[in-house]
C-alpha atoms as a PDB file:
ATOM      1  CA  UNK A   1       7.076  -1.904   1.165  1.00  0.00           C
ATOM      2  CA  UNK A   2       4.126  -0.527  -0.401  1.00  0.00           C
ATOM      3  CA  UNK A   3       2.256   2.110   1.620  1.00  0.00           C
ATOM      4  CA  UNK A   4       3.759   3.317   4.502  1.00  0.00           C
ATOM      5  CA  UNK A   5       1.673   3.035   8.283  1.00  0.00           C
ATOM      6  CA  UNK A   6       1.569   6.677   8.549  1.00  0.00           C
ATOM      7  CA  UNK A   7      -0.520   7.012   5.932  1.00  0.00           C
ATOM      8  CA  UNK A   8      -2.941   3.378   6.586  1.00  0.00           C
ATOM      9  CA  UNK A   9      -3.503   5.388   9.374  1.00  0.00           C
ATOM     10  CA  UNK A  10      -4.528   9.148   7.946  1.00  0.00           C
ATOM     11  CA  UNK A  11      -6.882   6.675   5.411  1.00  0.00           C
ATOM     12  CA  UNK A  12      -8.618   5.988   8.734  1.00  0.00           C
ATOM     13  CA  UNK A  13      -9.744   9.007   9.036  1.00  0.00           C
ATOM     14  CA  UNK A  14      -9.271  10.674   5.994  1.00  0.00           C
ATOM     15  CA  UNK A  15     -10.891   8.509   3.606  1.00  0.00           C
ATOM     16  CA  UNK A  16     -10.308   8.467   0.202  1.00  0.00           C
ATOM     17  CA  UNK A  17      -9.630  12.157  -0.246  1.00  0.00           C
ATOM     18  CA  UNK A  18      -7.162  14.297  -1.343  1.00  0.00           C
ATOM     19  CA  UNK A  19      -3.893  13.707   0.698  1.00  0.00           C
ATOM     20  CA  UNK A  20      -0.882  15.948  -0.914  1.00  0.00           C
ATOM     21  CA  UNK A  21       2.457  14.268   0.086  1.00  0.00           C
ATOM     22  CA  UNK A  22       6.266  14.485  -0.472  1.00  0.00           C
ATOM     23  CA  UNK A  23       8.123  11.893  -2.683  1.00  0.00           C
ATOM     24  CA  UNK A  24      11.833  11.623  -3.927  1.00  0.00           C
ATOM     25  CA  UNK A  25      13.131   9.956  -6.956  1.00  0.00           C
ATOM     26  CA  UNK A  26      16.612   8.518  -7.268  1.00  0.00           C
ATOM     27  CA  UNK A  27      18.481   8.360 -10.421  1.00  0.00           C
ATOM     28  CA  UNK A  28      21.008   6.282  -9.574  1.00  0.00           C
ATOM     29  CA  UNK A  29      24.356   5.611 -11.807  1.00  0.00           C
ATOM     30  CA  UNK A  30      26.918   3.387 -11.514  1.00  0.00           C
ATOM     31  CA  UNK A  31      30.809   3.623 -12.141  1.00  0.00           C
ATOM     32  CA  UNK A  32      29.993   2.772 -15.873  1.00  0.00           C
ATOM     33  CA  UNK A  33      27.542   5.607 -16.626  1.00  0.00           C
ATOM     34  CA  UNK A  34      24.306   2.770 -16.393  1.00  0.00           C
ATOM     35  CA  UNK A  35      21.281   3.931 -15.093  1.00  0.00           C
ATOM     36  CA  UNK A  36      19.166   1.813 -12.266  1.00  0.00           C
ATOM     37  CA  UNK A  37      15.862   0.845 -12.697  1.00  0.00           C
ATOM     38  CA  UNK A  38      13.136  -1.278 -11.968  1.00  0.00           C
ATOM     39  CA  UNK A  39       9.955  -2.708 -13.151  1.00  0.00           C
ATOM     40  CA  UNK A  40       6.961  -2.045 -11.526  1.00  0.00           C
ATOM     41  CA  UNK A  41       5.041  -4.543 -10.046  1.00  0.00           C
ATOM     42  CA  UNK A  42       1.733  -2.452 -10.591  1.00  0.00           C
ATOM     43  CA  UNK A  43       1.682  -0.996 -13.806  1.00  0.00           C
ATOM     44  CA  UNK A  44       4.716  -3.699 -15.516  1.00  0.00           C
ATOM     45  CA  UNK A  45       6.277  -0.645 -16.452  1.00  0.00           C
ATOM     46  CA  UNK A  46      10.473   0.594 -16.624  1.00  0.00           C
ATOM     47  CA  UNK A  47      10.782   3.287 -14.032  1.00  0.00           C
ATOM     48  CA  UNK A  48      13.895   5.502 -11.954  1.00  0.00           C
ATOM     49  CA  UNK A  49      13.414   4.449  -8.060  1.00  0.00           C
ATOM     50  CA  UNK A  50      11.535   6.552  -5.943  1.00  0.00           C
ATOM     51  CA  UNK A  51       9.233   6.672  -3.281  1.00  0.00           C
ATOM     52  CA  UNK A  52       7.475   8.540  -0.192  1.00  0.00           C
ATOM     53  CA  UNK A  53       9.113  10.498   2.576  1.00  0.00           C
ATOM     54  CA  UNK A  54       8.720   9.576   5.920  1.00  0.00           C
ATOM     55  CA  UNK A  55       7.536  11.387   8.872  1.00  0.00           C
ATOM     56  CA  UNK A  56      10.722  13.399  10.400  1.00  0.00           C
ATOM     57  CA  UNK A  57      13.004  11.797   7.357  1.00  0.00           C
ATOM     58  CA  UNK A  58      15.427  13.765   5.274  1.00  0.00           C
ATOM     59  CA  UNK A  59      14.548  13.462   1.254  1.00  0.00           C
ATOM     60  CA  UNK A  60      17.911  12.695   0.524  1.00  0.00           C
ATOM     61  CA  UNK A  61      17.718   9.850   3.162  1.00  0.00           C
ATOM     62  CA  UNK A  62      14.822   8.618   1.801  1.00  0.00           C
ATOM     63  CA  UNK A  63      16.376   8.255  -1.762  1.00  0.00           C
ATOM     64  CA  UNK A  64      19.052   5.897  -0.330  1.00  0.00           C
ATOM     65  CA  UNK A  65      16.396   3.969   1.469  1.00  0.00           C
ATOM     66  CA  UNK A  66      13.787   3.159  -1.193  1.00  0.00           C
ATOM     67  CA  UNK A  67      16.580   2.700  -3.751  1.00  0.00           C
ATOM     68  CA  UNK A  68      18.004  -0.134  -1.088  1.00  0.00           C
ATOM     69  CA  UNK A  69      14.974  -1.407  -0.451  1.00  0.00           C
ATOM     70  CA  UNK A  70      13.398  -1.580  -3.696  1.00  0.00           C
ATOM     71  CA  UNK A  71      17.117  -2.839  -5.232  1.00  0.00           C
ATOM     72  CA  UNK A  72      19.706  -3.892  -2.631  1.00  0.00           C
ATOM     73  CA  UNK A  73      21.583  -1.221  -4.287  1.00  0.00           C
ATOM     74  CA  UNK A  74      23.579   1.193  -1.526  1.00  0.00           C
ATOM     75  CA  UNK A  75      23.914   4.653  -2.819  1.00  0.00           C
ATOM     76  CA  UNK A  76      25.000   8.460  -2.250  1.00  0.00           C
ATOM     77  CA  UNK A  77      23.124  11.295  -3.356  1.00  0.00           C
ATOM     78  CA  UNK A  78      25.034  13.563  -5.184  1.00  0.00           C
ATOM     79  CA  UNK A  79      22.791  16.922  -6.406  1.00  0.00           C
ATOM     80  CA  UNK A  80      19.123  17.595  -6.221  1.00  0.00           C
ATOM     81  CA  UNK A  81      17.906  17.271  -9.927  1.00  0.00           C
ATOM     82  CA  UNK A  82      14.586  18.470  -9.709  1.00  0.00           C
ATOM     83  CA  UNK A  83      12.021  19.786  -7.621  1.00  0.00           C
ATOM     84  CA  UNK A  84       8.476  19.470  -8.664  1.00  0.00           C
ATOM     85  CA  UNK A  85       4.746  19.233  -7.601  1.00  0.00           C
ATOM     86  CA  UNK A  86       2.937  16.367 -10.189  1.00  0.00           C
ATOM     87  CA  UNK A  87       0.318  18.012 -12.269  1.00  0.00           C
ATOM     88  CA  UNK A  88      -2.041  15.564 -11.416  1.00  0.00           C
ATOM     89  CA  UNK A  89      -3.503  13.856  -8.696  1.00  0.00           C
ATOM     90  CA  UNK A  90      -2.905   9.811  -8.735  1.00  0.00           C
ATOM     91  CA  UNK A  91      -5.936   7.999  -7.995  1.00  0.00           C
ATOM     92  CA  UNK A  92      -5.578   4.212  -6.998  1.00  0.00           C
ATOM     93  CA  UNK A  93      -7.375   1.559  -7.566  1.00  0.00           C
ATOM     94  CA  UNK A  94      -9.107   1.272  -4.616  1.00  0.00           C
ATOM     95  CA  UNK A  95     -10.130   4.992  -4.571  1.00  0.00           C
ATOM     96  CA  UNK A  96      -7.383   6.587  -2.781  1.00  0.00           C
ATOM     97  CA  UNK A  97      -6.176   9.839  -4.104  1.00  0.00           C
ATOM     98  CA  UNK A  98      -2.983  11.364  -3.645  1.00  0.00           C
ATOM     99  CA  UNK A  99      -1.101  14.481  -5.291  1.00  0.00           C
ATOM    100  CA  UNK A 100       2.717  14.561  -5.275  1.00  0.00           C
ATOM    101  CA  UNK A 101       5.934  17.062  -4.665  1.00  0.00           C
ATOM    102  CA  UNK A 102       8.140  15.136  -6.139  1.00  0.00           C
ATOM    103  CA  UNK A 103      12.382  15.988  -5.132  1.00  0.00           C
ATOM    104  CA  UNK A 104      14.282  13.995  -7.528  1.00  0.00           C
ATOM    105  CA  UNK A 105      18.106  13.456  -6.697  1.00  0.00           C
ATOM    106  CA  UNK A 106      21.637  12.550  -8.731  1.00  0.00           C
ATOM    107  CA  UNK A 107      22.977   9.295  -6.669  1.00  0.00           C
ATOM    108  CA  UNK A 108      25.921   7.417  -7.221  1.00  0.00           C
ATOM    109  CA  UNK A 109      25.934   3.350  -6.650  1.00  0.00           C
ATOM    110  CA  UNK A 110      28.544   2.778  -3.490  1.00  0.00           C
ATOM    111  CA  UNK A 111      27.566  -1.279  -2.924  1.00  0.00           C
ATOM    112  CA  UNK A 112      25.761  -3.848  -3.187  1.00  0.00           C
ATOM    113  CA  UNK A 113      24.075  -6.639  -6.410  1.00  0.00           C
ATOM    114  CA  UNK A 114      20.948  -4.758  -8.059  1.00  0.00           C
ATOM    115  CA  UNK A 115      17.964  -7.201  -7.235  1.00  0.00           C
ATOM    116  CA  UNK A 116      14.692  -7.555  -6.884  1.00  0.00           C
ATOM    117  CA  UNK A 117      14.123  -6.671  -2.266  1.00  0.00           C
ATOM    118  CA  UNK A 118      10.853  -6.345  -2.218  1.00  0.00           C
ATOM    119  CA  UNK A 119       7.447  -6.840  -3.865  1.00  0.00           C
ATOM    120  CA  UNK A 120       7.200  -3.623  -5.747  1.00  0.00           C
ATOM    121  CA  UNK A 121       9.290  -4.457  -8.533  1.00  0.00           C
ATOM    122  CA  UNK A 122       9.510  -8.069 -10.612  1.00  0.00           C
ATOM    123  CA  UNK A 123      13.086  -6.925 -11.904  1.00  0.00           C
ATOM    124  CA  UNK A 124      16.105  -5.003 -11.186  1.00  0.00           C
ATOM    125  CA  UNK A 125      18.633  -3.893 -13.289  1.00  0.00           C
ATOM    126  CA  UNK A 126      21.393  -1.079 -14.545  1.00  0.00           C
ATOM    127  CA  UNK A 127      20.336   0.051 -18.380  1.00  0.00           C
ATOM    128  CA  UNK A 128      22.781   2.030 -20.851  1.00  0.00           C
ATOM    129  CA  UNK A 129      20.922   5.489 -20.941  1.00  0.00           C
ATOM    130  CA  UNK A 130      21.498   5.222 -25.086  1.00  0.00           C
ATOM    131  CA  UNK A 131      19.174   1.930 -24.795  1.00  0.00           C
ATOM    132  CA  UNK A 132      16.775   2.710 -21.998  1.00  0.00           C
ATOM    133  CA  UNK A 133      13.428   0.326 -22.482  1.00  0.00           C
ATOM    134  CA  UNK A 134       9.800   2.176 -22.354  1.00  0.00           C
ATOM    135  CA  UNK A 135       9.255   4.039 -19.514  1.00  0.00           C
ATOM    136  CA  UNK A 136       6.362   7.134 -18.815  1.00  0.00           C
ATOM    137  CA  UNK A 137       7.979  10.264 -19.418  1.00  0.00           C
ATOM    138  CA  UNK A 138       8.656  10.998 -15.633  1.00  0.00           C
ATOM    139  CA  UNK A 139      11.751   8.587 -15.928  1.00  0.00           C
ATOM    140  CA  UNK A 140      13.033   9.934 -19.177  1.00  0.00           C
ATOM    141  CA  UNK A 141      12.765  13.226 -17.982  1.00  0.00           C
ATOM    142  CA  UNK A 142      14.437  12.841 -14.773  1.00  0.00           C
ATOM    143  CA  UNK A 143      17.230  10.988 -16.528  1.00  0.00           C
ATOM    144  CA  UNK A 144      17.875  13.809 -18.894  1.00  0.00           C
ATOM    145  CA  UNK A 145      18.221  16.624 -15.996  1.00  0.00           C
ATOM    146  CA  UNK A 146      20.205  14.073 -14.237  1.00  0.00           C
ATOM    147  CA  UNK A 147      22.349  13.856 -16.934  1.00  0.00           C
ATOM    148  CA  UNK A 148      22.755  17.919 -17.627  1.00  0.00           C
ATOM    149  CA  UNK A 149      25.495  20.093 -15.927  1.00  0.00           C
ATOM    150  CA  UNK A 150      22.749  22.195 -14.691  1.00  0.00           C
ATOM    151  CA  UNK A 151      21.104  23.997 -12.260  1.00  0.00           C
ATOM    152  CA  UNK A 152      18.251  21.993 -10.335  1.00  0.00           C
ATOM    153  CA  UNK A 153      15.514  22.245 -12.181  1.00  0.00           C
ATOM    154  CA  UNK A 154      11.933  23.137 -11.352  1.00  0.00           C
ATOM    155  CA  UNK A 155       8.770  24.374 -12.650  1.00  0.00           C
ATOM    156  CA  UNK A 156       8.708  28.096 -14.028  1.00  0.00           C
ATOM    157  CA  UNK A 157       6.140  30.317 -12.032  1.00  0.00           C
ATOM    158  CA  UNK A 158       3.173  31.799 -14.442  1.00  0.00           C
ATOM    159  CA  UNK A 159       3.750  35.196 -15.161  1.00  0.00           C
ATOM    160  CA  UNK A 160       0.391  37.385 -15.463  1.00  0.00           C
END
């Protein structure tokens, strides 16, 4: 889908600056333990499924979106993972500049073929986490707390 109207339209007005928004991430597995992924149509890279929250949209609904409409993959979200604010601003190509909160969630595959459904990924497909191909360190990390019997995870606060 790429970007989302709501925010063509605060680009209007807003420019190129700043714009802090909320994000999810879904780690997906399926009934065999295999991870879902996709490769980036931007950057070529390996990466978990994620994306930006609506307007008025539920995280956890927004996980099982992107990961259908970036895979055809239908899934449930099981446990939030992770909660954390990206250290650093992503600036785009064309100048836009956004900083993240990201809420990364546990889901379990319920249906569907993993495939490519839209234009931000040229491929699709579930990956053994003992042979998981190069990825930035966001995946991998989410993986591993996805893969802990743990509580959710999140950033410690500096203590002065």
């Amino acid at each position: 889908m790429g970007t989302p109207d709501f925010i063509r339209e605060l680009r209007r007005t807003a420019g190129h600056q700043l714009l802090f928004l909320p994000g999810v991430s879904a780690i997906v597995f399926d009934d065999r333990g295999r991870v879902l992924l996709g490769k980036r149509a931007d950057n070529g890279l390996w990466a978990i499924i994620g994306g930006i929250v609506e307007p008025g949209e539920q995280p956890a609904d927004c996980a099982v979106r992107e990961v259908f409409e970036e895979t055809a993959v239908r899934c449930v979200p099981e446990r939030i993972v992770l909660v954390e604010t990206l250290s650093k601003p992503v600036v785009y190509p064309n100048g836009d500049t956004c900083q993240y909160v990201d809420v990364s969630f546990r889901c379990r595959a319920v249906g569907g073929e993993a495939r490519v459904n839209d234009e931000e990924s040229t491929e699709v497909g579930w990956f053994d986490v003992n042979e998981l191909p190069e990825m930035k360190r966001f995946s991998y990390f989410r993986i591993e707390k996805a893969l802990a019997d743990e509580p959710t995870w999140f950033h410690p606060t500096e203590q002065n």
